[in-house]
Every structure is written in C-alpha cells, then in structure tokens.
PDB file of N, CA and C in Angstrom:
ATOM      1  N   UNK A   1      52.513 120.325 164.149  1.00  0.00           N
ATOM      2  CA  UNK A   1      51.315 120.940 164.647  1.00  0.00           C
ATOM      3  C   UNK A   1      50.235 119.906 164.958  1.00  0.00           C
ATOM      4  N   UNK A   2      50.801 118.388 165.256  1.00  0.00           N
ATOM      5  CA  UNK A   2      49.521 117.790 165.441  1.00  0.00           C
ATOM      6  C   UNK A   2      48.737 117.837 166.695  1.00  0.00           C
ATOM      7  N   UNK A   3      49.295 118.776 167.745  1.00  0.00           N
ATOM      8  CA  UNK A   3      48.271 119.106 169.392  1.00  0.00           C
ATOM      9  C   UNK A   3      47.177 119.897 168.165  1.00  0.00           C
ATOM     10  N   UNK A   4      47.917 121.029 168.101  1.00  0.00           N
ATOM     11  CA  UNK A   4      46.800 121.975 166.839  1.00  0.00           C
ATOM     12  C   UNK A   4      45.184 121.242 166.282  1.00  0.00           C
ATOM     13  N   UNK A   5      45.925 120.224 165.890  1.00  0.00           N
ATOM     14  CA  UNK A   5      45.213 119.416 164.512  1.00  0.00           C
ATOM     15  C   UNK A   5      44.390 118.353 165.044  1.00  0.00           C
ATOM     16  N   UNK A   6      44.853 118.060 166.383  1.00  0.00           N
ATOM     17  CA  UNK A   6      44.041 117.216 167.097  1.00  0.00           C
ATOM     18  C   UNK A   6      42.683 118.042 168.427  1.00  0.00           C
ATOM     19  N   UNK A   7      43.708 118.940 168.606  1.00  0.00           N
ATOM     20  CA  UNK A   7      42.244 119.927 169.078  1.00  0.00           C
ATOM     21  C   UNK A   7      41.280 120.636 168.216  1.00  0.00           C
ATOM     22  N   UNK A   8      41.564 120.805 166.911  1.00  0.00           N
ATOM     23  CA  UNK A   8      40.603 121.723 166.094  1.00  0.00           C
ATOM     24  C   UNK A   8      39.654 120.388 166.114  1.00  0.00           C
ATOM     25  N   UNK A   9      39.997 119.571 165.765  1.00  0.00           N
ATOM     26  CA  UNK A   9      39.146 118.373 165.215  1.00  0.00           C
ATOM     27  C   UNK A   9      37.865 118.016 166.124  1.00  0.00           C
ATOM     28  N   UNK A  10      38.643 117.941 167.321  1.00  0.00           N
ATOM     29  CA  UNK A  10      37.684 117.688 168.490  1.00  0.00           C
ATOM     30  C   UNK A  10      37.200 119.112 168.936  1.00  0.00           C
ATOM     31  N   UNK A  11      37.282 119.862 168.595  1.00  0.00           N
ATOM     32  CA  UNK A  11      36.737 121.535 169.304  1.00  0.00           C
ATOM     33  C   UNK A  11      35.815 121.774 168.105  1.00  0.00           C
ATOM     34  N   UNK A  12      36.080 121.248 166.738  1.00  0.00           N
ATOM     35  CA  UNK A  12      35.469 122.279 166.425  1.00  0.00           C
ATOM     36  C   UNK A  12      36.161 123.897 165.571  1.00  0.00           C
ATOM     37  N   UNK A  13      35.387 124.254 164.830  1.00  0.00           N
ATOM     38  CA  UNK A  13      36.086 125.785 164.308  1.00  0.00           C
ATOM     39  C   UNK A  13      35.473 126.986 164.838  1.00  0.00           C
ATOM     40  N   UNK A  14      34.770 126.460 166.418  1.00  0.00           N
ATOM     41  CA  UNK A  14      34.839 127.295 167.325  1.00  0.00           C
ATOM     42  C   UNK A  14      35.948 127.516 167.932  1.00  0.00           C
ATOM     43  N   UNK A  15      36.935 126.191 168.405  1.00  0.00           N
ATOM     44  CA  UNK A  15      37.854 126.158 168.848  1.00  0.00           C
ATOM     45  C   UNK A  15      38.962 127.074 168.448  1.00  0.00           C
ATOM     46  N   UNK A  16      39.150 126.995 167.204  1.00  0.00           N
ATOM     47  CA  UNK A  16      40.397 127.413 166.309  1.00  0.00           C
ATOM     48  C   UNK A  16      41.029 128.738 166.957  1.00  0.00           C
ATOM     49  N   UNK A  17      40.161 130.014 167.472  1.00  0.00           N
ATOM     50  CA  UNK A  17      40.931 131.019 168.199  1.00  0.00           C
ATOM     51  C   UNK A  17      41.272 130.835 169.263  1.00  0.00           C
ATOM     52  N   UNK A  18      40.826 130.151 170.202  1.00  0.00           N
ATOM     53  CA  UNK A  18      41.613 129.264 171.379  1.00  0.00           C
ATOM     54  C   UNK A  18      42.597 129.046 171.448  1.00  0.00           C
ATOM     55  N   UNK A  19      42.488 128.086 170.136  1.00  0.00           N
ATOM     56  CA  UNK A  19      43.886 127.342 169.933  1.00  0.00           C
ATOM     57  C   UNK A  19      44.971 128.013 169.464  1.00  0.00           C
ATOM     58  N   UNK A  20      44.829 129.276 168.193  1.00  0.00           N
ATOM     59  CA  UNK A  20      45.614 129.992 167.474  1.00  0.00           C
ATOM     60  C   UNK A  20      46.446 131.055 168.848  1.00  0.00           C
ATOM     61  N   UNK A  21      45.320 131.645 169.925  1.00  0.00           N
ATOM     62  CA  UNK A  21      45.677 132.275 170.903  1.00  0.00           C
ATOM     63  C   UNK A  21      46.845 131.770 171.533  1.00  0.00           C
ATOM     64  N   UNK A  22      46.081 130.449 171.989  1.00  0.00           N
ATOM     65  CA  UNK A  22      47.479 129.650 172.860  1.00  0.00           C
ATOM     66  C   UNK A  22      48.764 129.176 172.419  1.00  0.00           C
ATOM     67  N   UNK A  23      48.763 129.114 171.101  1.00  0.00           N
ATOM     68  CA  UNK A  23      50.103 128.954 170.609  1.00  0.00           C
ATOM     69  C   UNK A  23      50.907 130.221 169.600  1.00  0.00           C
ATOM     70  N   UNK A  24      50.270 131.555 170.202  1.00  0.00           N
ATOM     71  CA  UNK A  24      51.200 132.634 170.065  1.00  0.00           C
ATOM     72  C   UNK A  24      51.398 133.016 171.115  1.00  0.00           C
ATOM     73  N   UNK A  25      50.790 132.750 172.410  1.00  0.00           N
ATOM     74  CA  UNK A  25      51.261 133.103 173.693  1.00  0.00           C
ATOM     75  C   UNK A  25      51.818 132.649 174.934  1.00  0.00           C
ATOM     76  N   UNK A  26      51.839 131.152 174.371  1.00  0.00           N
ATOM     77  CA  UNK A  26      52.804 129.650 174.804  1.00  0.00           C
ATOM     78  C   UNK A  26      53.288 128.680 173.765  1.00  0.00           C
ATOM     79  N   UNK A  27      53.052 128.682 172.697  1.00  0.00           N
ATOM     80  CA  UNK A  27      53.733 128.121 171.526  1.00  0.00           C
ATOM     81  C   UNK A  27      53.145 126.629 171.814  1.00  0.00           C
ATOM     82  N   UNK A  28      54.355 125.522 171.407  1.00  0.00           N
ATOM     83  CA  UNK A  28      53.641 124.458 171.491  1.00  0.00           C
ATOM     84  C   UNK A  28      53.467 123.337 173.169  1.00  0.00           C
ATOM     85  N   UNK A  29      53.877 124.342 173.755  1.00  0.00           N
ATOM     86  CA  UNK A  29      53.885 123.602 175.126  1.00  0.00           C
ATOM     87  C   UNK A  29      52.204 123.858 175.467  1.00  0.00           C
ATOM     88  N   UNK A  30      51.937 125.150 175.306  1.00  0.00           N
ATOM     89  CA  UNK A  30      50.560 125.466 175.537  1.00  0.00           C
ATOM     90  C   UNK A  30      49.274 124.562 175.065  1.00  0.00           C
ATOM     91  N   UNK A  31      49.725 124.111 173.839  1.00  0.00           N
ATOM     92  CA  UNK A  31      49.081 122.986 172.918  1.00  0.00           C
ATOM     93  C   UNK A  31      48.839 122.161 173.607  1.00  0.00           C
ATOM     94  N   UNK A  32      50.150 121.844 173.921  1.00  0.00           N
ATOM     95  CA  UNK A  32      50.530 120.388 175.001  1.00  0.00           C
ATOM     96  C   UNK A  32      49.348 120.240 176.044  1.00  0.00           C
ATOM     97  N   UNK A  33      49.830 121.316 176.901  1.00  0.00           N
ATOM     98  CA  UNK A  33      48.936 121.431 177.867  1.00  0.00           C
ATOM     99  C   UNK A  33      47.327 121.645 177.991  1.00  0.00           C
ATOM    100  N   UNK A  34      46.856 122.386 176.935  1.00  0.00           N
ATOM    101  CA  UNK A  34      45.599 121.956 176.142  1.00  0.00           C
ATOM    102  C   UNK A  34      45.260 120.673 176.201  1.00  0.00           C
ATOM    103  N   UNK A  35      46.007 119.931 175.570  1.00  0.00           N
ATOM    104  CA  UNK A  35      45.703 118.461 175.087  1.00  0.00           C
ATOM    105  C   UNK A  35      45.237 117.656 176.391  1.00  0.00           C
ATOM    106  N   UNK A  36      46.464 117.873 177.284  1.00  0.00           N
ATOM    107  CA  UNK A  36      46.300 117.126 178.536  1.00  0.00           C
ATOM    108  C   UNK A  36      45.576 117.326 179.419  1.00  0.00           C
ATOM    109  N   UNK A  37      44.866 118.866 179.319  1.00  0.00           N
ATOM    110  CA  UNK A  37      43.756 119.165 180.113  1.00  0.00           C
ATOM    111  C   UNK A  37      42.440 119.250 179.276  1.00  0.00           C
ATOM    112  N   UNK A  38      42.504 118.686 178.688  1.00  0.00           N
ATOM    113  CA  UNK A  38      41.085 118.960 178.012  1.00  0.00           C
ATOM    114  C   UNK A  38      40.398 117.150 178.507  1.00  0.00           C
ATOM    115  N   UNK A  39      39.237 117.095 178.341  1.00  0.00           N
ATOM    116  CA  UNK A  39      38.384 116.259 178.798  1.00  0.00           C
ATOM    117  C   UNK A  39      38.183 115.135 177.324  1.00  0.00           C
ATOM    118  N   UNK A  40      38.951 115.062 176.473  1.00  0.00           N
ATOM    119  CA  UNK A  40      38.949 114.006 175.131  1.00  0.00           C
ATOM    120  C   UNK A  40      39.273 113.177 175.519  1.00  0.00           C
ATOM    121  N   UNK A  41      37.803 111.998 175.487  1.00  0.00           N
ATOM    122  CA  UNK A  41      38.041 110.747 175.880  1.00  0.00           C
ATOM    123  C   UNK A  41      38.678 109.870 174.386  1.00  0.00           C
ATOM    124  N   UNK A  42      38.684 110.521 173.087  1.00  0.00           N
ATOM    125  CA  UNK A  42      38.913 109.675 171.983  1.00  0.00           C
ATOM    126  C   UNK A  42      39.583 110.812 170.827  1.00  0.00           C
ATOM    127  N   UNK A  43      40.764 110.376 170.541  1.00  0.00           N
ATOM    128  CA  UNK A  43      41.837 111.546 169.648  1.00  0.00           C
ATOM    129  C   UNK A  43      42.126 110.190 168.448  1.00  0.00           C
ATOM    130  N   UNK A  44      41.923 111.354 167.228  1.00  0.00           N
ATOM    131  CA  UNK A  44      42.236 110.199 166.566  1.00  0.00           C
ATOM    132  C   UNK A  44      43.207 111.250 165.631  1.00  0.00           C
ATOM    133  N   UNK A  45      44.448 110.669 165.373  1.00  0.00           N
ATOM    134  CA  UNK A  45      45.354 111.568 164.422  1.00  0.00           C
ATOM    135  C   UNK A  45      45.696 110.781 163.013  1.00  0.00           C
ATOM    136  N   UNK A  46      45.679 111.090 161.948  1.00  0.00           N
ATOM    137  CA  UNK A  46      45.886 109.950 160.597  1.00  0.00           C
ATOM    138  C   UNK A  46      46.954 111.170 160.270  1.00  0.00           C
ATOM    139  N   UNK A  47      48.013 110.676 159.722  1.00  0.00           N
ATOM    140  CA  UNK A  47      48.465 110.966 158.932  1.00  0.00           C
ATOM    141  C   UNK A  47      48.408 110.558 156.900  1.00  0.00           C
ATOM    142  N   UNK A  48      48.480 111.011 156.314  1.00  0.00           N
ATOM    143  CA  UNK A  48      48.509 110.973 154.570  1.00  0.00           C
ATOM    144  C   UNK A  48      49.431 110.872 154.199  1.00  0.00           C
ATOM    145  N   UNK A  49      49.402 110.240 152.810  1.00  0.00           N
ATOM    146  CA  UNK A  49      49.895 110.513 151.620  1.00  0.00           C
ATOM    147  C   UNK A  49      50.015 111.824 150.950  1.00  0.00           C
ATOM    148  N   UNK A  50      51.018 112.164 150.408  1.00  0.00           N
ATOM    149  CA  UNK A  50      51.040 112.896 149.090  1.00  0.00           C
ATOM    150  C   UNK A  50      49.710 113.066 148.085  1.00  0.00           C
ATOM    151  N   UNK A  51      49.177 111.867 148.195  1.00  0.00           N
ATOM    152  CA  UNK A  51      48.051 111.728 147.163  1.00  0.00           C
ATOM    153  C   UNK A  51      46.630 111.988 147.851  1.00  0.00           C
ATOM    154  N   UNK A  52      46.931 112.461 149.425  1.00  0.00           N
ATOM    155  CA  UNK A  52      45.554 112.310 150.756  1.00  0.00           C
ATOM    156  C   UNK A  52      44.651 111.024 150.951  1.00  0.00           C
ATOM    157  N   UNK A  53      45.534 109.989 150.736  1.00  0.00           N
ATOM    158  CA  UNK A  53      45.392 108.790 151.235  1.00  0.00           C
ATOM    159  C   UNK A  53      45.709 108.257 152.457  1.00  0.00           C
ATOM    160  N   UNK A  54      44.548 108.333 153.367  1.00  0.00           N
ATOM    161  CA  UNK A  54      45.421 107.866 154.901  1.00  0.00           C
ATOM    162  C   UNK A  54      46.217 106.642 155.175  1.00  0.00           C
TER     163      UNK A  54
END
C-alpha cells in the first residue's frame, strides 16, 4: 500500500476518502495513477523497523 501511504502523506487526511474511494473502485492501479497524476514535486517513503525505527 505504499501509492496509499505516499498520497495520504502528501494530501493530507483530507485526502484519505479520495484515496480509500479509488482503490475500491480501481484497486491499486488507480493509486498508481493517482500518483502519476498528481502534481508532487517531493515523495518521500521510509520504511521501519519492527521497533519504528526508520
């Protein structure tokens, strides 16, 4: 789910029904396509630890 996780971040938890919309009614291609049309000049994704250590 990181299209998900990378648009909430940059949208916002305004975003979140947008996003929840588009990926019950295109799954994760819709995400995709989100991602690539959206205007984010800067995405930053971290992944963690077990312990939430990036």
């Amino acid at each position: 789910m990181e299209p998900a996780y990378i648009l909430q971040g940059n949208m916002g938890d305004e975003g979140c029904e947008e996003i929840a919309e588009t990926y019950n009614e295109e799954g994760f291609e819709g995400l995709q396509r989100m991602l690539e049309a959206s205007s984010l000049e800067y995405v930053y994704y971290t992944e963690a630890d077990a312990d939430g250590d990036a």
